[in-house]
Protein backbone atom coordinates (compact mmCIF):
# COMPACT_ATOMS: atom_id res chain seq x y z
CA UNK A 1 152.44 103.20 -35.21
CA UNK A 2 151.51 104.83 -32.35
CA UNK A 3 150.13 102.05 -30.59
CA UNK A 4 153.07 99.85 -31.64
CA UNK A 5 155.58 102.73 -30.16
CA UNK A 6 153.42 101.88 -26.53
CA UNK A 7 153.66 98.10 -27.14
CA UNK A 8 156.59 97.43 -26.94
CA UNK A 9 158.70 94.60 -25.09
CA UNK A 10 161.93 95.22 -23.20
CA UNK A 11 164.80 94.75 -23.82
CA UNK A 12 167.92 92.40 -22.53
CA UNK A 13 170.17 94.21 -20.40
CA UNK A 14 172.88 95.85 -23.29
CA UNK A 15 171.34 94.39 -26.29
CA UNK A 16 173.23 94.80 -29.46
CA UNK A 17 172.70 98.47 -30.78
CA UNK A 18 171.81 97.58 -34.38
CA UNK A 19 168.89 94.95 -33.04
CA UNK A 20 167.45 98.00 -30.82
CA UNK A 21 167.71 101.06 -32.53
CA UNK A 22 167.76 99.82 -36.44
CA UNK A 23 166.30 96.66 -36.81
CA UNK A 24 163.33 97.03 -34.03
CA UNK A 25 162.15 100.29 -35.54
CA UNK A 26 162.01 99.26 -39.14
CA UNK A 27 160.53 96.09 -37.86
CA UNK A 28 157.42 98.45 -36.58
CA UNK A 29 156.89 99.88 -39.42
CA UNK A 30 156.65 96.32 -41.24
CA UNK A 31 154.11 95.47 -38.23
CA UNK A 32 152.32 97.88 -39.00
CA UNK A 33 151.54 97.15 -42.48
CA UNK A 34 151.49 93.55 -41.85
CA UNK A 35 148.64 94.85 -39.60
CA UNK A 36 146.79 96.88 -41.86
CA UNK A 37 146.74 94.46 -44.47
CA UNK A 38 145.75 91.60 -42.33
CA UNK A 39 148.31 89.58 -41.95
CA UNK A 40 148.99 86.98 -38.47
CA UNK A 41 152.17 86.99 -36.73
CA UNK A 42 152.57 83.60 -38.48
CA UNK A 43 151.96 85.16 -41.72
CA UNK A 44 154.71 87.57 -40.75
CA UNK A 45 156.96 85.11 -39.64
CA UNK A 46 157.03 83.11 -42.96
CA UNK A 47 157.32 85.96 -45.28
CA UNK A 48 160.56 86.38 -42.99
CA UNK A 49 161.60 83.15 -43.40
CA UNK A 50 161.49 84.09 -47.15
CA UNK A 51 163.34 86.46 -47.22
CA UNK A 52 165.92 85.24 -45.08
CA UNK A 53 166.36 81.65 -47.00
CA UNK A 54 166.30 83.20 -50.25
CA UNK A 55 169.63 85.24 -49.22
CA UNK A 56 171.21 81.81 -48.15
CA UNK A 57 169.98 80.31 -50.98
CA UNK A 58 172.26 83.25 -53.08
CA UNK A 59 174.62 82.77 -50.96
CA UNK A 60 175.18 78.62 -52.01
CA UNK A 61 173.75 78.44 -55.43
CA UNK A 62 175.03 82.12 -56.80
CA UNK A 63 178.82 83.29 -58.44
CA UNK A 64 179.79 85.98 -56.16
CA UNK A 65 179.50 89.57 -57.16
CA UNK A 66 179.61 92.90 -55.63
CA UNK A 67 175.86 92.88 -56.68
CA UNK A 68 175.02 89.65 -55.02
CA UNK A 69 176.55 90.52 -51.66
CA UNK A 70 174.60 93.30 -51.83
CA UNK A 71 171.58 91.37 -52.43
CA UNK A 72 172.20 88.76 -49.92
CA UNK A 73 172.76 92.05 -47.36
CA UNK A 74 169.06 93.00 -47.87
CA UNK A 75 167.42 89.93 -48.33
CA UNK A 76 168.66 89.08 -44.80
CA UNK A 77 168.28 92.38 -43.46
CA UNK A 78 164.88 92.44 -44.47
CA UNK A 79 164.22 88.96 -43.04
CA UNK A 80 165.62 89.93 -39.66
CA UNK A 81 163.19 93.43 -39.77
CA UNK A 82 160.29 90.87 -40.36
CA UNK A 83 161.49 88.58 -37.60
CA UNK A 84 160.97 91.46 -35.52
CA UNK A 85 157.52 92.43 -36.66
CA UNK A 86 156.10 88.73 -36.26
CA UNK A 87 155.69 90.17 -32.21
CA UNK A 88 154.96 93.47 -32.22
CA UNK A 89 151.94 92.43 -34.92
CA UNK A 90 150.96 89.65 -31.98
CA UNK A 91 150.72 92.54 -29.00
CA UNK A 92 148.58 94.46 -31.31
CA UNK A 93 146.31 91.88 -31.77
CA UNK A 94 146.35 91.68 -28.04
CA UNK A 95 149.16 88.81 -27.54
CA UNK A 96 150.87 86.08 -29.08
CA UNK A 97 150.67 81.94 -28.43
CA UNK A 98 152.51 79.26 -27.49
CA UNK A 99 152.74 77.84 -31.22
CA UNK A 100 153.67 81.28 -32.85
CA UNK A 101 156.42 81.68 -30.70
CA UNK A 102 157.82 78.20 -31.43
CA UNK A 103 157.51 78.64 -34.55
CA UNK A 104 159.56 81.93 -34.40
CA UNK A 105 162.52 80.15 -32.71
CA UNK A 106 161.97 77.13 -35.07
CA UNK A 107 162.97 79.61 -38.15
CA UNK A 108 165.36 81.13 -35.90
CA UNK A 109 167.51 77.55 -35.06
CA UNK A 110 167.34 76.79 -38.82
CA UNK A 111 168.35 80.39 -40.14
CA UNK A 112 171.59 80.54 -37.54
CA UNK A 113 172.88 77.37 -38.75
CA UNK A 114 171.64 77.51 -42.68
CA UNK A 115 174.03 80.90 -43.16
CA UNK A 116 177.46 79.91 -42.22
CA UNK A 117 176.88 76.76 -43.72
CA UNK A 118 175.58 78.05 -47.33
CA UNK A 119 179.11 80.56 -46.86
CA UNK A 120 181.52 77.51 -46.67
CA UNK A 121 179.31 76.25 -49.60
CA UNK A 122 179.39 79.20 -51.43
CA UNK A 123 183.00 79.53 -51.01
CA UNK A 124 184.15 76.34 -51.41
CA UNK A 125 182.26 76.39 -54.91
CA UNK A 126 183.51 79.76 -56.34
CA UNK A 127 186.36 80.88 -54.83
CA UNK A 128 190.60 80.06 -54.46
CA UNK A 129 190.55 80.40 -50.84
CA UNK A 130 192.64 77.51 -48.86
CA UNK A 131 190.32 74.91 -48.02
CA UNK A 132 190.88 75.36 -44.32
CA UNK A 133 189.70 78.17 -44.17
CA UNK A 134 186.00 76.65 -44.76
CA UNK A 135 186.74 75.43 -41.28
CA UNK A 136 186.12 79.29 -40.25
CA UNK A 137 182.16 79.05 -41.02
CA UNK A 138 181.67 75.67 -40.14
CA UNK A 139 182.75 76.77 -36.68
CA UNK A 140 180.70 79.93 -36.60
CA UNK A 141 177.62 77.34 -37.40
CA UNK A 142 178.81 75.80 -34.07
CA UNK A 143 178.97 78.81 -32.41
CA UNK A 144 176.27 80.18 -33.35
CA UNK A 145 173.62 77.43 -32.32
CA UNK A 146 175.60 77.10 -28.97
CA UNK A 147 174.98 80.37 -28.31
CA UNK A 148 171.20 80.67 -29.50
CA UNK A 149 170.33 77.27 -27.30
CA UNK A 150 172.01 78.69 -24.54
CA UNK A 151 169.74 82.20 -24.55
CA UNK A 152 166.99 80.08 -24.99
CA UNK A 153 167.67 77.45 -22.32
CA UNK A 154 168.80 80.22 -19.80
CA UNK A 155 165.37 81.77 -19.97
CA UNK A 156 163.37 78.64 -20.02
CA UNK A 157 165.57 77.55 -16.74
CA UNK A 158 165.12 81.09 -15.16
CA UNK A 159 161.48 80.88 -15.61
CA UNK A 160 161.16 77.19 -14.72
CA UNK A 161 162.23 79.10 -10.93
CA UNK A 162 159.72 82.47 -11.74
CA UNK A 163 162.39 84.63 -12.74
CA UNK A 164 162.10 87.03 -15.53
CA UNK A 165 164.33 86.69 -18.10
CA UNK A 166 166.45 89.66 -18.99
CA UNK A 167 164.30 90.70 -21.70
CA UNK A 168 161.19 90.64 -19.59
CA UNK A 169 163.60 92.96 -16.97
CA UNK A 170 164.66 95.44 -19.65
CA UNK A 171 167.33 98.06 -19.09
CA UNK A 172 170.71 98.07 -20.52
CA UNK A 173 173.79 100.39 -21.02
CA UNK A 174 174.64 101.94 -24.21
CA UNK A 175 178.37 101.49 -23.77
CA UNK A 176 177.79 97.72 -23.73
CA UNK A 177 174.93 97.64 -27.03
CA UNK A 178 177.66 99.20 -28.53
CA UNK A 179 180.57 96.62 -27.43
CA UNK A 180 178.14 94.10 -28.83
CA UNK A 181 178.02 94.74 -32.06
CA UNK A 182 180.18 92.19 -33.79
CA UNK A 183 177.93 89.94 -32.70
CA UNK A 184 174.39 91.31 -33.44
CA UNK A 185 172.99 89.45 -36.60
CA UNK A 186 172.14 92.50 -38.57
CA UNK A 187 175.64 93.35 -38.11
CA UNK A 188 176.96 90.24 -39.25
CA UNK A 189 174.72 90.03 -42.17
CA UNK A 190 176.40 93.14 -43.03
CA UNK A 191 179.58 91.70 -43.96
CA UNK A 192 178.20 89.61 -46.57
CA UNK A 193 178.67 93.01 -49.12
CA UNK A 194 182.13 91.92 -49.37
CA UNK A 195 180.88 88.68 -50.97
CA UNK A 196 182.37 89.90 -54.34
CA UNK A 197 185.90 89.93 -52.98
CA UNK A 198 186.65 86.88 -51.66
CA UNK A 199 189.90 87.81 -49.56
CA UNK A 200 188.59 90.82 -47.76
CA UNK A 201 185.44 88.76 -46.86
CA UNK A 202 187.10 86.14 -45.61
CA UNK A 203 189.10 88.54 -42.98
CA UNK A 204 186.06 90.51 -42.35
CA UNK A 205 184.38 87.41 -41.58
CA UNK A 206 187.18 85.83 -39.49
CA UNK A 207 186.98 88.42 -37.20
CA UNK A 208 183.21 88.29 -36.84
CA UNK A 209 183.65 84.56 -35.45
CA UNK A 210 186.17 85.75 -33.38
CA UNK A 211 183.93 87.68 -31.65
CA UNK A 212 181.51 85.73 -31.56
CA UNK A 213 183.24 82.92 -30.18
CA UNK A 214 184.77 85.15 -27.27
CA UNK A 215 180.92 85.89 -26.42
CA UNK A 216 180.02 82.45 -26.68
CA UNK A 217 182.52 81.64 -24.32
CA UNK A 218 182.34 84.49 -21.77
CA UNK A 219 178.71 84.17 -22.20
CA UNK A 220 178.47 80.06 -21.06
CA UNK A 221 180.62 80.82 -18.38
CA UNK A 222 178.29 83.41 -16.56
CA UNK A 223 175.37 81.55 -17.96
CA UNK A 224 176.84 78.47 -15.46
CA UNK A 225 177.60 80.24 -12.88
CA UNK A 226 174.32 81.82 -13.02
CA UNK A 227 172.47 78.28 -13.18
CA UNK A 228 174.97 76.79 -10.61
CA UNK A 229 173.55 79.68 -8.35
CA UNK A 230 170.01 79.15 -8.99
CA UNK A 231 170.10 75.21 -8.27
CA UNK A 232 171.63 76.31 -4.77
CA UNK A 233 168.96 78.19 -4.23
CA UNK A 234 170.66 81.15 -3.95
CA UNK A 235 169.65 84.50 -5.45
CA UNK A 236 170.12 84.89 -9.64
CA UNK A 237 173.56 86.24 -10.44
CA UNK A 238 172.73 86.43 -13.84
């Protein structure tokens, strides 16, 4: 633990509270069993993926309940805590590669689409709500994989020119981790323990892709602007 709480990466500028000062930490202490037990990154990263599918998996296959939201809750919680641990076991073992990082964002690309997907499944099969409202999922899957290829492309761009990425910068304001939260995963993951009740889910959840759609949007916007300024040749805006 003590070498982990020396190892560890920065941060983007403002990242989402819950990611930094909830799901990082417990993600050490995962790393550092995964550790002393042996396990590789890769290791780690598939016993995430576990956990993670098997709570979209409930989600899809599973008659709501207050005990099954609850379920879902940790199973993905757990699998995001993992996710996190995959790289901190890596700098331990003195750095990660090429394929375990692919690998990571692999998972990643599947898991962001696979959950709002398995929600309009799950609540097209066992609930009353209007059908159109399925549409409110099957947008967030669009939202959400816009949004995760354009972090990823906007660092592989940025570096493609030799500039850090903002994680590799660090930094960050509280007020703004704290604006972020409607969109940090482990937030969003917390919603699901309103599975049982259909109706307050379904606003709960509404207003999660609302925000996330607002950040997808402000976010693409800068993101251009950003890569409109680097083609230029001018100095990185973003």
């Amino acid at each position: 633990m003590r070498r982990l709480s020396s190892a560890q990466k920065g941060r983007a500028k403002g990242a989402p509270a819950y990611s930094v000062y909830v799901n990082r930490p417990v993600g050490r202490v995962f790393a550092a069993i995964a550790y002393r037990i042996g396990l590789s990154p890769n290791g780690v990263t598939a016993v995430s993926a576990v956990f993670t599918f098997s709570g979209i998996l409930v989600l899809a296959l599973a008659t709501p309940a207050w005990w099954t939201g609850f379920l879902v809750w940790l199973l993905l919680a757990i699998g995001y805590a993992l996710d996190s641990a995959d790289g901190q076991v890596a700098r331990l073992r003195g750095g990660g590669s090429l394929a375990g990082e692919w690998l990571d964002h692999f998972i990643d690309a599947i898991k962001i689409v696979s959950l709002p997907i398995a929600t309009a499944i799950g609540l097209f099969r066992f609930t009353d709500l209007p059908t159109p409202y399925l549409l409110v999922p099957l947008a967030f899957a669009v939202v959400a994989t816009a949004t995760f290829f354009g972090m990823i492309l906007n660092d592989l761009l940025k570096s493609s020119k030799g500039i850090a990425s903002s994680a590799q910068t660090g930094g960050g304001g509280a007020l703004r981790s704290v604006i972020l939260l409607p969109v940090d995963y482990g937030v969003v993951c917390f919603v699901y323990v309103l599975w049982g009740w259909a109706s307050v889910f379904a606003v709960a959840y509404a207003f999660f892709f609302a925000a996330a759609a607002a950040f997808c949007l402000l976010a693409a916007v800068r993101w251009f602007r950003a890569m409109r300024s680097l083609g230029n040749g001018a100095p990185d805006v973003g």
